[in-house]
Protein backbone atom coordinates (compact mmCIF):
# COMPACT_ATOMS: atom_id res chain seq x y z
CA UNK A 1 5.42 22.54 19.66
CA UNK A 2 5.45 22.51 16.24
CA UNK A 3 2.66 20.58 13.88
CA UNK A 4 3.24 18.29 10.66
CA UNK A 5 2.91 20.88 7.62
CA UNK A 6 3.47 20.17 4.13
CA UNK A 7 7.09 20.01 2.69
CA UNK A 8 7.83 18.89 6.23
CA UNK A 9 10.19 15.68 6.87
CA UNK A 10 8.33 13.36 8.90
CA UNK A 11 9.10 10.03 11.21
CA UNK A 12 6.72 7.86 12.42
CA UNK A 13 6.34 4.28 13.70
CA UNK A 14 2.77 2.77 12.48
CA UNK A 15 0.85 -0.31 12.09
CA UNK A 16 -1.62 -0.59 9.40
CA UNK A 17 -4.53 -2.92 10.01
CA UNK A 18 -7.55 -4.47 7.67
CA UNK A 19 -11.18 -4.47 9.02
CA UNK A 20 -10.83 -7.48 10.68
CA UNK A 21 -7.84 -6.91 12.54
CA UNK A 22 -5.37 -8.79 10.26
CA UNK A 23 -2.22 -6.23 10.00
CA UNK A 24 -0.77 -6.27 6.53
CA UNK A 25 1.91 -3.80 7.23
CA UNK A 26 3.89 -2.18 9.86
CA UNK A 27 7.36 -0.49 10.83
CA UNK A 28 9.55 -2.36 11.58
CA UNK A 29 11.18 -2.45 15.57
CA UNK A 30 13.92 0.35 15.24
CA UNK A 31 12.72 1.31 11.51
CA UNK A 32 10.67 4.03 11.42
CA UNK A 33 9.21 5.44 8.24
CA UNK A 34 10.52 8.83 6.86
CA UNK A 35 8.96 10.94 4.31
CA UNK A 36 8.17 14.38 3.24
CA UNK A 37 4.64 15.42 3.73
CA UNK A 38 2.66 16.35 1.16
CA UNK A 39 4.72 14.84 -1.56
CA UNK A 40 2.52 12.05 -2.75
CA UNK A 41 5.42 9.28 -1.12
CA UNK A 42 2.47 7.76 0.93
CA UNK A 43 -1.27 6.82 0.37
CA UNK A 44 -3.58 10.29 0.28
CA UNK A 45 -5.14 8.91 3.76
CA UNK A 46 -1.99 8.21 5.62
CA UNK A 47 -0.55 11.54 4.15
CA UNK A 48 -3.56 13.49 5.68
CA UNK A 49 -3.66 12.07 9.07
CA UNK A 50 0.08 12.96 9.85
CA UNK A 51 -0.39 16.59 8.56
CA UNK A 52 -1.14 18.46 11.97
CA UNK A 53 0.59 15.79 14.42
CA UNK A 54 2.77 17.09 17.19
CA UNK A 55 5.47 14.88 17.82
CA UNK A 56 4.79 11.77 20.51
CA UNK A 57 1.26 12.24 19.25
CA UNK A 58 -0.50 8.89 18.32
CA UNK A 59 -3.82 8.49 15.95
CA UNK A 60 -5.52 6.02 15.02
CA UNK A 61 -7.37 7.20 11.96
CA UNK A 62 -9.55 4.52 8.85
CA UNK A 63 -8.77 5.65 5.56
CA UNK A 64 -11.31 4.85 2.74
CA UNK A 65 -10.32 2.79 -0.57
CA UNK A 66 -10.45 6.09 -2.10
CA UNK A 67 -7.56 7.79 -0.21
CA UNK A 68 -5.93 4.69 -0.26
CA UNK A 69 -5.11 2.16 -3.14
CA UNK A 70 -8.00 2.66 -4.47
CA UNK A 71 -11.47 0.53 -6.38
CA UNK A 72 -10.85 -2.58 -7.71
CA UNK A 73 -11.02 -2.15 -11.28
CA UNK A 74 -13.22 -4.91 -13.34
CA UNK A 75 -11.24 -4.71 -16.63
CA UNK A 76 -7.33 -5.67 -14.34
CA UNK A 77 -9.44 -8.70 -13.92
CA UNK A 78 -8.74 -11.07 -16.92
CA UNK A 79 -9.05 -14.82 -17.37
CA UNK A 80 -6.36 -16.36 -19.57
CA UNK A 81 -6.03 -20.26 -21.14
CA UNK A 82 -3.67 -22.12 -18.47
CA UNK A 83 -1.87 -23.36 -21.42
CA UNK A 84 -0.54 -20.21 -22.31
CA UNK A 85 1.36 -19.65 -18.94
CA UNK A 86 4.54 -21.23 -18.43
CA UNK A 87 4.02 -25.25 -16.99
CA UNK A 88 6.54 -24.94 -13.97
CA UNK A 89 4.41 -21.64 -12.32
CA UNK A 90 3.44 -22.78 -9.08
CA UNK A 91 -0.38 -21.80 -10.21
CA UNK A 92 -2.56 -21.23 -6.56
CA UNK A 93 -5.06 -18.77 -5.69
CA UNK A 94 -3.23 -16.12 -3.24
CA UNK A 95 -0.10 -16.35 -5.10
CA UNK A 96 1.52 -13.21 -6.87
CA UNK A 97 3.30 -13.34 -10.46
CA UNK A 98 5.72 -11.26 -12.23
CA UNK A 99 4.81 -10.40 -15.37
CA UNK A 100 7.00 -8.83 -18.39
CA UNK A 101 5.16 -6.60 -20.79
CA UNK A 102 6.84 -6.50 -24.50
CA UNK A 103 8.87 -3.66 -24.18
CA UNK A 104 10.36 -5.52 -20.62
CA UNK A 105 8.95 -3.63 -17.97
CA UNK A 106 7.28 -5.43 -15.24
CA UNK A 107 3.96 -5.98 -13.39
CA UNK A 108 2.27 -8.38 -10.77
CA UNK A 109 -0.85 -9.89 -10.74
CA UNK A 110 -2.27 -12.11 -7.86
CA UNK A 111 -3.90 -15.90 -8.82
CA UNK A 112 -7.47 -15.56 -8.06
CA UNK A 113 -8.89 -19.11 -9.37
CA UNK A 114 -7.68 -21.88 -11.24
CA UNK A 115 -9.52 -24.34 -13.33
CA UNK A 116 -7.94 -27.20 -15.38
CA UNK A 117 -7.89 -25.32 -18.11
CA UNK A 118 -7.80 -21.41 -17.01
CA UNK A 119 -6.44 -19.18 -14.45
CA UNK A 120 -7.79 -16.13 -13.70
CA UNK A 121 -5.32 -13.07 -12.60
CA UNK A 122 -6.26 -10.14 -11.00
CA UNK A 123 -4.01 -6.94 -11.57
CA UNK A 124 -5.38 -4.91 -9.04
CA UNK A 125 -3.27 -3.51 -6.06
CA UNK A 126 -4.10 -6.32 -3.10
CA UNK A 127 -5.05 -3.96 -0.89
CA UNK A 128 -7.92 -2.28 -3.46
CA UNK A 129 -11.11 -1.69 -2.31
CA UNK A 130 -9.99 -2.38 1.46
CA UNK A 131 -10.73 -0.06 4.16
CA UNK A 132 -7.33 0.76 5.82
CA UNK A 133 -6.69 1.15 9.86
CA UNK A 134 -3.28 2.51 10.46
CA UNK A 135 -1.72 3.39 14.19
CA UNK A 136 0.35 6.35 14.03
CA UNK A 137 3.08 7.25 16.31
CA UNK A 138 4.83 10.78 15.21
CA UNK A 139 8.36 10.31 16.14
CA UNK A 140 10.10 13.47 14.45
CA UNK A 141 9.34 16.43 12.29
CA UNK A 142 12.50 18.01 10.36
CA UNK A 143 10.51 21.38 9.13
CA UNK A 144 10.94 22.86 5.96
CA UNK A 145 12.66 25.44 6.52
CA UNK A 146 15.68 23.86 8.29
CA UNK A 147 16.53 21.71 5.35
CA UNK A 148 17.07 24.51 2.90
């Protein structure tokens, strides 16, 4: 049997969980997730716990904000005049935003409080800070050396 190694292709079905149980992701029924180990196309954590999976292994592994998306950083945290945001934005706490920088590339932020006269956005990824549970089932590994 051969193990997950970097450069490998991977497959696996998963199901990724907050500390309370609330999932916030999964793979969807008949859509596994494919990507190349090693490669930086999934969080640090996630990327380490496949590495050495045989496949029809399962894991569950808890991946620290650190290997994930990260600290919440203070300064993505910014309170602006509700008067300067457009009046037909559906302004409530939980909901995400677009925004469009000068030169017209785009960002999100998430409404974390509104006043009558300021909102306060938050540009941080949602899931910063958060420890992360994922399931892992390893469906398929494609080694390196087979794709050259």
């Amino acid at each position: 049997m051969f193990k997950a190694e970097a450069g490998d292709t991977v497959t696996v079905s998963y199901t990724g969980r907050l500390k309370d149980g609330t999932v916030f992701d999964a793979s969807p029924d008949g859509k596994p997730l494919m990507f190349i180990l090693g490669r930086q196309e999934v969080i640090a954590g996630f990327d380490a716990a496949v590495g050495g999976m045989v496949v029809g292994e399962k894991r569950t592994v808890t991946v620290p904000p650190e290997q994930a998306y990260g600290k919440a950083k203070p300064e993505l945290v910014e309170e602006v005049e509700r008067k300067n945001l457009p009046e037909d934005i559906d302004l409530r706490p939980g909901i995400q935003l677009e925004v469009t920088r000068h030169d017209n590339s785009k960002f999100h932020v998430m409404v974390q409080a509104v006043t009558e006269a300021t909102v306060t956005l938050d540009a941080n990824h949602p899931l910063a800070d958060r420890e992360l549970t994922f399931d892992i089932d390893l469906i398929d590994i494609q080694k390196q050396q087979a794709q050259q």
